[in-house]
N, C-alpha and C. Protein backbone atom coordinates (compact mmCIF):
# COMPACT_ATOMS: atom_id res chain seq x y z
N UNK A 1 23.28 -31.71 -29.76
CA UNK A 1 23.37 -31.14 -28.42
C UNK A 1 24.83 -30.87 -28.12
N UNK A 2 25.39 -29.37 -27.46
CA UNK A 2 26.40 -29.20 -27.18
C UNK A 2 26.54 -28.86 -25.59
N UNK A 3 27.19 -29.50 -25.05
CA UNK A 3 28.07 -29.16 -23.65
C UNK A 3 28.94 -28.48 -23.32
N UNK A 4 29.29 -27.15 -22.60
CA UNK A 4 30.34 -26.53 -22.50
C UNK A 4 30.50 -26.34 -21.21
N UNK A 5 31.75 -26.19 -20.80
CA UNK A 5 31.78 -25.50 -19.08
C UNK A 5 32.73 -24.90 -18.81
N UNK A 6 32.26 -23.97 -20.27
CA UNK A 6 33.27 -22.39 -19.97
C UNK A 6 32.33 -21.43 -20.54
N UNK A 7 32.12 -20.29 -19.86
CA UNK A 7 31.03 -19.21 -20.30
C UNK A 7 31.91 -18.60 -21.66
N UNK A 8 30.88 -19.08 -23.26
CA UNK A 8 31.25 -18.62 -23.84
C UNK A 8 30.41 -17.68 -24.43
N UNK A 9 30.84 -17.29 -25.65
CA UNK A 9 30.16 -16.01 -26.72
C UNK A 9 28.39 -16.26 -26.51
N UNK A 10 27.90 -17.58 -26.68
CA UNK A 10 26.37 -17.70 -26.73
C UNK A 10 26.23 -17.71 -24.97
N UNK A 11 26.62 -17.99 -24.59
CA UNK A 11 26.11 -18.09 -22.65
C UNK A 11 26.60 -16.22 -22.26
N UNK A 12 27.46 -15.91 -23.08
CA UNK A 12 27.51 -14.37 -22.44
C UNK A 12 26.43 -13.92 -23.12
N UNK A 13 25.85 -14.12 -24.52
CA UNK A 13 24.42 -13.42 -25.11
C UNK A 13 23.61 -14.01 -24.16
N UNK A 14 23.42 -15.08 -22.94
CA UNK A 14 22.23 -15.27 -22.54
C UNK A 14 22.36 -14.40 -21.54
N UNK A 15 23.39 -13.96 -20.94
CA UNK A 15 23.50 -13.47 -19.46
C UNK A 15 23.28 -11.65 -20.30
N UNK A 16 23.72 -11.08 -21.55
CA UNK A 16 23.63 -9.47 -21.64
C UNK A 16 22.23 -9.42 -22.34
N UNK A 17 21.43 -10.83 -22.80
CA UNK A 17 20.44 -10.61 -23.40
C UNK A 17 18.84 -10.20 -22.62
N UNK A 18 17.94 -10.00 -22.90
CA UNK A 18 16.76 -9.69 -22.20
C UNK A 18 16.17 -10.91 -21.47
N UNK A 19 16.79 -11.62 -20.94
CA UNK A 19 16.42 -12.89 -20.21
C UNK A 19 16.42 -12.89 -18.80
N UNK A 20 15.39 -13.42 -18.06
CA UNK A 20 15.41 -13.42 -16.74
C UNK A 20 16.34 -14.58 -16.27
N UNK A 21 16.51 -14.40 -14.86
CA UNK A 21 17.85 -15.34 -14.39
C UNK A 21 17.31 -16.04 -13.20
N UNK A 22 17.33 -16.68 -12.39
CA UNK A 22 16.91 -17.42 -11.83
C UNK A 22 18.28 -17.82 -10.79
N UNK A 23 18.19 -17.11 -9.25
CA UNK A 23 19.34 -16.75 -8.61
C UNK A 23 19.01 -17.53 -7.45
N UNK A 24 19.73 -18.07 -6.80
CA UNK A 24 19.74 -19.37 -5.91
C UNK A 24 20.41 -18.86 -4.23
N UNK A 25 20.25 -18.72 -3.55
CA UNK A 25 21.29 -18.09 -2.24
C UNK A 25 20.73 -19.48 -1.10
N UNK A 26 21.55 -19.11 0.25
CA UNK A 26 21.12 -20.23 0.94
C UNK A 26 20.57 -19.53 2.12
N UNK A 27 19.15 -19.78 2.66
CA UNK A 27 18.85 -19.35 3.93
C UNK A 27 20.02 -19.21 5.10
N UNK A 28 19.79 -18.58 6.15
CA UNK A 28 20.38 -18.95 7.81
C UNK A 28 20.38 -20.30 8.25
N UNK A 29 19.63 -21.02 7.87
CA UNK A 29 18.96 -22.51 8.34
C UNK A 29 19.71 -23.46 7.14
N UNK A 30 20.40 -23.06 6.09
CA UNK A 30 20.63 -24.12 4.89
C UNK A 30 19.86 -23.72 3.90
N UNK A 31 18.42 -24.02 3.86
CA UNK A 31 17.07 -23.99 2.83
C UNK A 31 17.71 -23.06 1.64
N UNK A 32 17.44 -23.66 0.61
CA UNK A 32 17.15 -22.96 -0.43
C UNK A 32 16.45 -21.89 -0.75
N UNK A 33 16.91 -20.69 -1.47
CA UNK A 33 16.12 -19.41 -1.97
C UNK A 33 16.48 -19.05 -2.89
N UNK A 34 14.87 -18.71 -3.79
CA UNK A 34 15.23 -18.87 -5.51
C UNK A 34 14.46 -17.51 -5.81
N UNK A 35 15.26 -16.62 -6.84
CA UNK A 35 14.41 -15.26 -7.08
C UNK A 35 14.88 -14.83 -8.61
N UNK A 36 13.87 -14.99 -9.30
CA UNK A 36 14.16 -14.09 -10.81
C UNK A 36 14.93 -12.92 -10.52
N UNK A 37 15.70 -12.61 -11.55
CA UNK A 37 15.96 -11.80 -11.25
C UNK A 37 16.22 -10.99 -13.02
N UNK A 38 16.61 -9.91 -13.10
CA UNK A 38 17.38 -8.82 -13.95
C UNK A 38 18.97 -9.24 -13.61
N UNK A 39 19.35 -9.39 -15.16
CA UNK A 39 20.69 -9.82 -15.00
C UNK A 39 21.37 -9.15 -15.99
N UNK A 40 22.85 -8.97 -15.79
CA UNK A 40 24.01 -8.23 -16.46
C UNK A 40 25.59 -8.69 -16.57
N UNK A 41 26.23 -8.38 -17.39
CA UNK A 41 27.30 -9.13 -17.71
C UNK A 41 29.01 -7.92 -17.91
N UNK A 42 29.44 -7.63 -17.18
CA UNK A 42 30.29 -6.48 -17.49
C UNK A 42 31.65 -7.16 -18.08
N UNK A 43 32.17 -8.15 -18.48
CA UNK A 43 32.76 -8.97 -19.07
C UNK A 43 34.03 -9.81 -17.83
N UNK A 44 33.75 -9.76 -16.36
CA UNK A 44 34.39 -10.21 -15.71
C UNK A 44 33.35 -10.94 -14.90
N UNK A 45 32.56 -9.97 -14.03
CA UNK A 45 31.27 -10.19 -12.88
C UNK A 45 29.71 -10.26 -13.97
N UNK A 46 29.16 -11.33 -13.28
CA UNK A 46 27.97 -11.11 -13.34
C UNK A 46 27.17 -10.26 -12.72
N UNK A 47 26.34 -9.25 -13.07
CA UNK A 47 25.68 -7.89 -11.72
C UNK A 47 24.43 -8.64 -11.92
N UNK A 48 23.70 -8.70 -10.63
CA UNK A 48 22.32 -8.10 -9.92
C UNK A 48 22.42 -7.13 -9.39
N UNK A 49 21.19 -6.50 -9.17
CA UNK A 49 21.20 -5.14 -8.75
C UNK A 49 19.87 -5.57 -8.04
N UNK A 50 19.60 -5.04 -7.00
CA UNK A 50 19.28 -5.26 -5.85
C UNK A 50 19.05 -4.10 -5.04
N UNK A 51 17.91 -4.24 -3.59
CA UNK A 51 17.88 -3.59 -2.70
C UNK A 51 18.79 -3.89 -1.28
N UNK A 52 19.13 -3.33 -0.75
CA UNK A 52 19.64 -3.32 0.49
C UNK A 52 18.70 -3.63 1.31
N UNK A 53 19.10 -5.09 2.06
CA UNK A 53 18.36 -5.33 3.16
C UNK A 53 17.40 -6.60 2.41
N UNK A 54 17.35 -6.42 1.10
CA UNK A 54 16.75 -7.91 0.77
C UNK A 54 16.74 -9.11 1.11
N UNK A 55 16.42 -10.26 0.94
CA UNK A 55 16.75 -11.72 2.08
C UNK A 55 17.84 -12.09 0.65
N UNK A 56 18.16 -11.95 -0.32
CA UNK A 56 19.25 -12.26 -1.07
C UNK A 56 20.21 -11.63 -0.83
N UNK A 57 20.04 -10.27 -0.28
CA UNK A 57 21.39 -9.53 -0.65
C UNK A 57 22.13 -10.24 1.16
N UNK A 58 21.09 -10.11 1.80
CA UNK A 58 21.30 -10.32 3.48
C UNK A 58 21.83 -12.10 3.32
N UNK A 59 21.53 -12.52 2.59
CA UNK A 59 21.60 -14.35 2.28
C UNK A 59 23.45 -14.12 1.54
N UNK A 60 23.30 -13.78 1.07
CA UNK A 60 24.86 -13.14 0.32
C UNK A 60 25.69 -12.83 0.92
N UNK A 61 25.60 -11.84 1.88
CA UNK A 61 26.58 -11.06 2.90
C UNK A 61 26.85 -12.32 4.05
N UNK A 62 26.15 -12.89 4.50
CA UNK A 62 26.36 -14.44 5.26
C UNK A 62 27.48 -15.56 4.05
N UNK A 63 26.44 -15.82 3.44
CA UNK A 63 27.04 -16.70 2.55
C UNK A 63 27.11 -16.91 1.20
N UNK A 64 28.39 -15.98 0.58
CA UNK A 64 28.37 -15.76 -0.51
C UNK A 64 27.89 -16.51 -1.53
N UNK A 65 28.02 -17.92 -1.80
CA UNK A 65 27.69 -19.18 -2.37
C UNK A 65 26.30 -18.87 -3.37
N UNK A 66 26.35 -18.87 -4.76
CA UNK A 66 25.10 -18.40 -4.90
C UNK A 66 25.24 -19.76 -6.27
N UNK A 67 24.15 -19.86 -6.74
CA UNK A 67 23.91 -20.65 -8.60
C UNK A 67 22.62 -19.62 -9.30
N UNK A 68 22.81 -19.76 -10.65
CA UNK A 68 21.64 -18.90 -11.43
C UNK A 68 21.57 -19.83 -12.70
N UNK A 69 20.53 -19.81 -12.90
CA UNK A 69 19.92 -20.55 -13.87
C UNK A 69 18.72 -19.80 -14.96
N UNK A 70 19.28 -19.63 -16.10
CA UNK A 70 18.20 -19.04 -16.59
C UNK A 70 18.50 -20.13 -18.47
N UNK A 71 17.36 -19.76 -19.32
CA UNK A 71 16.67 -20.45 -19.93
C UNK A 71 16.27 -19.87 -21.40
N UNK A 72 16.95 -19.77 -22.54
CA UNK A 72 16.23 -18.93 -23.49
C UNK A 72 15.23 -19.29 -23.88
N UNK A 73 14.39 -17.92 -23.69
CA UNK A 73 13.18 -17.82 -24.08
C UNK A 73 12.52 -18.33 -25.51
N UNK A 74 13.45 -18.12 -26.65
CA UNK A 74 13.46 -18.71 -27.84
C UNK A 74 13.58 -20.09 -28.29
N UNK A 75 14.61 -20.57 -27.26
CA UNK A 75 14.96 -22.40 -27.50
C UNK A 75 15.02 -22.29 -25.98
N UNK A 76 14.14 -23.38 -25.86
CA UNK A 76 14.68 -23.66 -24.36
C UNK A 76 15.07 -24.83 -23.79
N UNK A 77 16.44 -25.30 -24.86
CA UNK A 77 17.38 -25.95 -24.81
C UNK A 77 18.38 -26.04 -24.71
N UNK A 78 18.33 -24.19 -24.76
CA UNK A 78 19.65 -23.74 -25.12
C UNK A 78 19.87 -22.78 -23.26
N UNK A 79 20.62 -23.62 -22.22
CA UNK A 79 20.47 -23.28 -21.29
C UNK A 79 21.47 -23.12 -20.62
N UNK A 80 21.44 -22.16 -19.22
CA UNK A 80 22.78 -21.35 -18.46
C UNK A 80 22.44 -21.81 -17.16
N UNK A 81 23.47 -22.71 -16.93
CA UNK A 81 23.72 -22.98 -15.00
C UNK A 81 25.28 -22.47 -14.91
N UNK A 82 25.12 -21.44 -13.78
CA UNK A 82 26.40 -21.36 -13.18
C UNK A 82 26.18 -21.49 -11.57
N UNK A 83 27.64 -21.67 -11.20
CA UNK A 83 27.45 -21.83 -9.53
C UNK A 83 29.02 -20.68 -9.49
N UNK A 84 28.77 -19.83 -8.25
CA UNK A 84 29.76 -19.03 -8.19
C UNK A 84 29.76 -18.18 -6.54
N UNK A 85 30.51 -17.29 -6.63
CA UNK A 85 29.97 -16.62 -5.28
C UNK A 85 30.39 -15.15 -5.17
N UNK A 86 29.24 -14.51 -4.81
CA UNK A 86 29.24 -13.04 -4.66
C UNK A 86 30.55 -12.53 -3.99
N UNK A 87 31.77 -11.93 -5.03
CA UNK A 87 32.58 -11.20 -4.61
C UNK A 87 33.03 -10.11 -4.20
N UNK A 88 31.59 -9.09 -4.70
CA UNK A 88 31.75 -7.79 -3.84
C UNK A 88 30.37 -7.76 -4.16
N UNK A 89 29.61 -6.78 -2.85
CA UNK A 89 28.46 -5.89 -3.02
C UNK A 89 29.17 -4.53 -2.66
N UNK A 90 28.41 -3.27 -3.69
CA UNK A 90 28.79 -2.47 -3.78
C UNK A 90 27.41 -1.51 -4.46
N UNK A 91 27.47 -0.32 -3.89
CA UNK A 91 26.73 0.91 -3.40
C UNK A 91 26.80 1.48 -5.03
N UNK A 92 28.13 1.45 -5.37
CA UNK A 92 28.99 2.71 -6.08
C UNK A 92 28.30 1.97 -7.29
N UNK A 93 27.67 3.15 -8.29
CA UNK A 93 26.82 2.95 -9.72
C UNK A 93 25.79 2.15 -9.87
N UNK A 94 25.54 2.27 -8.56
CA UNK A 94 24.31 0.79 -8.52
C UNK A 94 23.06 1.93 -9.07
N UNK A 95 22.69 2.73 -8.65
CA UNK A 95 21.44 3.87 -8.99
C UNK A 95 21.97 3.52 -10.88
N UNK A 96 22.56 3.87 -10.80
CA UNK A 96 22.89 3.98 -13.01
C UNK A 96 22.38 2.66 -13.57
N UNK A 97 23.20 1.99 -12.52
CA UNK A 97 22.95 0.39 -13.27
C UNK A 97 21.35 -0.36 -13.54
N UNK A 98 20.62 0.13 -12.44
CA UNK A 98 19.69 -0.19 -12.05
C UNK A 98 19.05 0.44 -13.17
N UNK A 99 18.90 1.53 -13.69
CA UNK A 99 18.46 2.41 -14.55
C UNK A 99 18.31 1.69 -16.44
N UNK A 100 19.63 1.20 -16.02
CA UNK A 100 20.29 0.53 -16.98
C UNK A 100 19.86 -0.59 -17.58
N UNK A 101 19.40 -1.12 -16.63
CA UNK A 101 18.24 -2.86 -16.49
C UNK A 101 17.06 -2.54 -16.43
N UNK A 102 16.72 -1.35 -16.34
CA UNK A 102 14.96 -1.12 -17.15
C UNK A 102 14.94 -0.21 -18.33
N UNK A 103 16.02 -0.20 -18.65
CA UNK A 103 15.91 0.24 -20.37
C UNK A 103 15.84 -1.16 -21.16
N UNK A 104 17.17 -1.75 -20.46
CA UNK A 104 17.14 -3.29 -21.23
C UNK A 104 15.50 -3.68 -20.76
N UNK A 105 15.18 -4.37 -20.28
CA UNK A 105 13.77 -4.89 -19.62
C UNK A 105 13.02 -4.60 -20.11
N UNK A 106 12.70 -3.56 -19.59
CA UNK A 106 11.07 -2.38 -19.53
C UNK A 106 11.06 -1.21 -20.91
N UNK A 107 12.27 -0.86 -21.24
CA UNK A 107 12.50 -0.19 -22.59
C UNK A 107 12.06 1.52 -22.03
N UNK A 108 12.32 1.67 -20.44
CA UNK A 108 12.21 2.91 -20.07
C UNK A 108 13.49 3.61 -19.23
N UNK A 109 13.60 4.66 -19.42
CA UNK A 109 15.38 5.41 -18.75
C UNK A 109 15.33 5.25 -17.11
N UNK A 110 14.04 5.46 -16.46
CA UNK A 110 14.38 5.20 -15.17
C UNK A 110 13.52 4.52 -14.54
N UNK A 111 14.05 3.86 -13.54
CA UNK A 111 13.85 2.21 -12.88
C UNK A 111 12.80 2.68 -11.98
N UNK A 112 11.54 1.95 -12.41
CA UNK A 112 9.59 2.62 -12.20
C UNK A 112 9.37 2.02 -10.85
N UNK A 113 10.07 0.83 -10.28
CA UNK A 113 9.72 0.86 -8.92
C UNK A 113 10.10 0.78 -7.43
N UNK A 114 11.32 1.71 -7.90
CA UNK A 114 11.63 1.89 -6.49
C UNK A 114 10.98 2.41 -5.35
N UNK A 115 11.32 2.15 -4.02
CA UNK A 115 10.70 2.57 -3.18
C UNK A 115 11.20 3.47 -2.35
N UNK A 116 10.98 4.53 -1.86
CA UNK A 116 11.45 5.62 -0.71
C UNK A 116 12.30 5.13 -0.12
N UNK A 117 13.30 5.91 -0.21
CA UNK A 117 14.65 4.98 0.72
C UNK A 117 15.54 4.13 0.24
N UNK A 118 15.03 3.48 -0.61
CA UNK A 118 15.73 2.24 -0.36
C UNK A 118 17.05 2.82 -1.14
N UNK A 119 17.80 1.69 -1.11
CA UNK A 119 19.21 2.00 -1.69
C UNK A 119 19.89 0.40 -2.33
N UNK A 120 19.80 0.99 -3.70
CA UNK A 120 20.15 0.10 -3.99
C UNK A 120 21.70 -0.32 -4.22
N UNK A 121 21.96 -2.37 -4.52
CA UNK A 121 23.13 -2.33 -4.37
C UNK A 121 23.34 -3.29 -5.29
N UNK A 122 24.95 -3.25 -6.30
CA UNK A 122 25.19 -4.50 -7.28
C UNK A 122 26.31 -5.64 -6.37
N UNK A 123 25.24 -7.21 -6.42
CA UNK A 123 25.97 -8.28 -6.71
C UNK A 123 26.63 -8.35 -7.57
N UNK A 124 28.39 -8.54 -6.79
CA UNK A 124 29.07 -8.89 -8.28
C UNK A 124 29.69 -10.23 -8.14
N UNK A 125 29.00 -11.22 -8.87
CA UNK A 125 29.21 -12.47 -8.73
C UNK A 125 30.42 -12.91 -9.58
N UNK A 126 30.89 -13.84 -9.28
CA UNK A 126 32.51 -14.60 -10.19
C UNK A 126 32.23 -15.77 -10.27
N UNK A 127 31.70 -16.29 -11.66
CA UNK A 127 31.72 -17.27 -11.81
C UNK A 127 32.81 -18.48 -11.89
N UNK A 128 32.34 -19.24 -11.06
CA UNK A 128 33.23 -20.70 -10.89
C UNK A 128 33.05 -21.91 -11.48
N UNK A 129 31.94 -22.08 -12.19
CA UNK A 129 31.53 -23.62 -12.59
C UNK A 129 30.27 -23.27 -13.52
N UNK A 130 30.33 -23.86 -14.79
CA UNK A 130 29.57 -23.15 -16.06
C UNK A 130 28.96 -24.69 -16.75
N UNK A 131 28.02 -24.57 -16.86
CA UNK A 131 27.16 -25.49 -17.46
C UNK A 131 26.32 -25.11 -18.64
N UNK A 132 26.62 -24.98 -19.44
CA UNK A 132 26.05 -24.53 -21.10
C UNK A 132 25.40 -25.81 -21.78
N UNK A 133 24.10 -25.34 -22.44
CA UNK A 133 23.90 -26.85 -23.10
C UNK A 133 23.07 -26.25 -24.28
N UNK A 134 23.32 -26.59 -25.66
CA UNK A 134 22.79 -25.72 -26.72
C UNK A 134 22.35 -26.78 -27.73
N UNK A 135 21.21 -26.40 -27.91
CA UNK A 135 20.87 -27.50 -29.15
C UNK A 135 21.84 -27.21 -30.63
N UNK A 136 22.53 -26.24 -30.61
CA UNK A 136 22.46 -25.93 -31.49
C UNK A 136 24.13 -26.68 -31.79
């Protein structure tokens, strides 16, 4: 068993790999809120991509403070906790990006369920505190 708590080469393959993420924000009230999500790695920020007006993105814009936790699907020992906090939301390439995460995902060029209107937007999270644990 290995311990790390610095995002390295195998924790960046979990975050650019086809793995769901598991994104943490804090209600108005405190309470906890937990949402799979589609995740991405541009070698600084972590992106979600997101709708505008969501209770994450709206949970974010209050209080940046977020953790994600996700789990490889292959070993699932081999696991990603970070705690960090949303440093920008932003408009700009979010339509591409989004596009981008259902090729990875879904293995199709454009993102099958959006809805009228909406507009989407990328979390760009900065990680602060890295918890890696690998059987390997």
């Amino acid at each position: 068993m290995q311990i790390t708590h610095e995002l390295t080469d195998k924790g960046i393959g979990l975050l650019k790999g086809k793995n769901i993420a598991f994104v943490a924000s804090l209600m108005r009230d405190g309470s906890p809120q937990i949402t799979p999500v589609w995740i991405d790695y541009d070698g600084h920020f972590i992106l979600i991509n997101t709708a505008e007006g969501r209770v994450k993105q709206k949970n974010f814009q209050r209080d940046p403070r977020v953790a994600i936790s996700m789990v490889d699907p292959s070993n699932p020992y081999n696991t990603l906790s970070i705690r960090g906090n949303v440093a920008e939301q932003t408009t700009e390439g979010a339509d591409e990006h989004i596009d981008k995460l259902a090729n990875k995902y879904l293995g199709v060029d454009k993102y099958p369920f959006r809805a009228a209107g909406e507009k989407r937007i990328i979390l760009k999270i900065r990680p602060e505190k890295v918890f890696h644990i690998t059987s390997e």
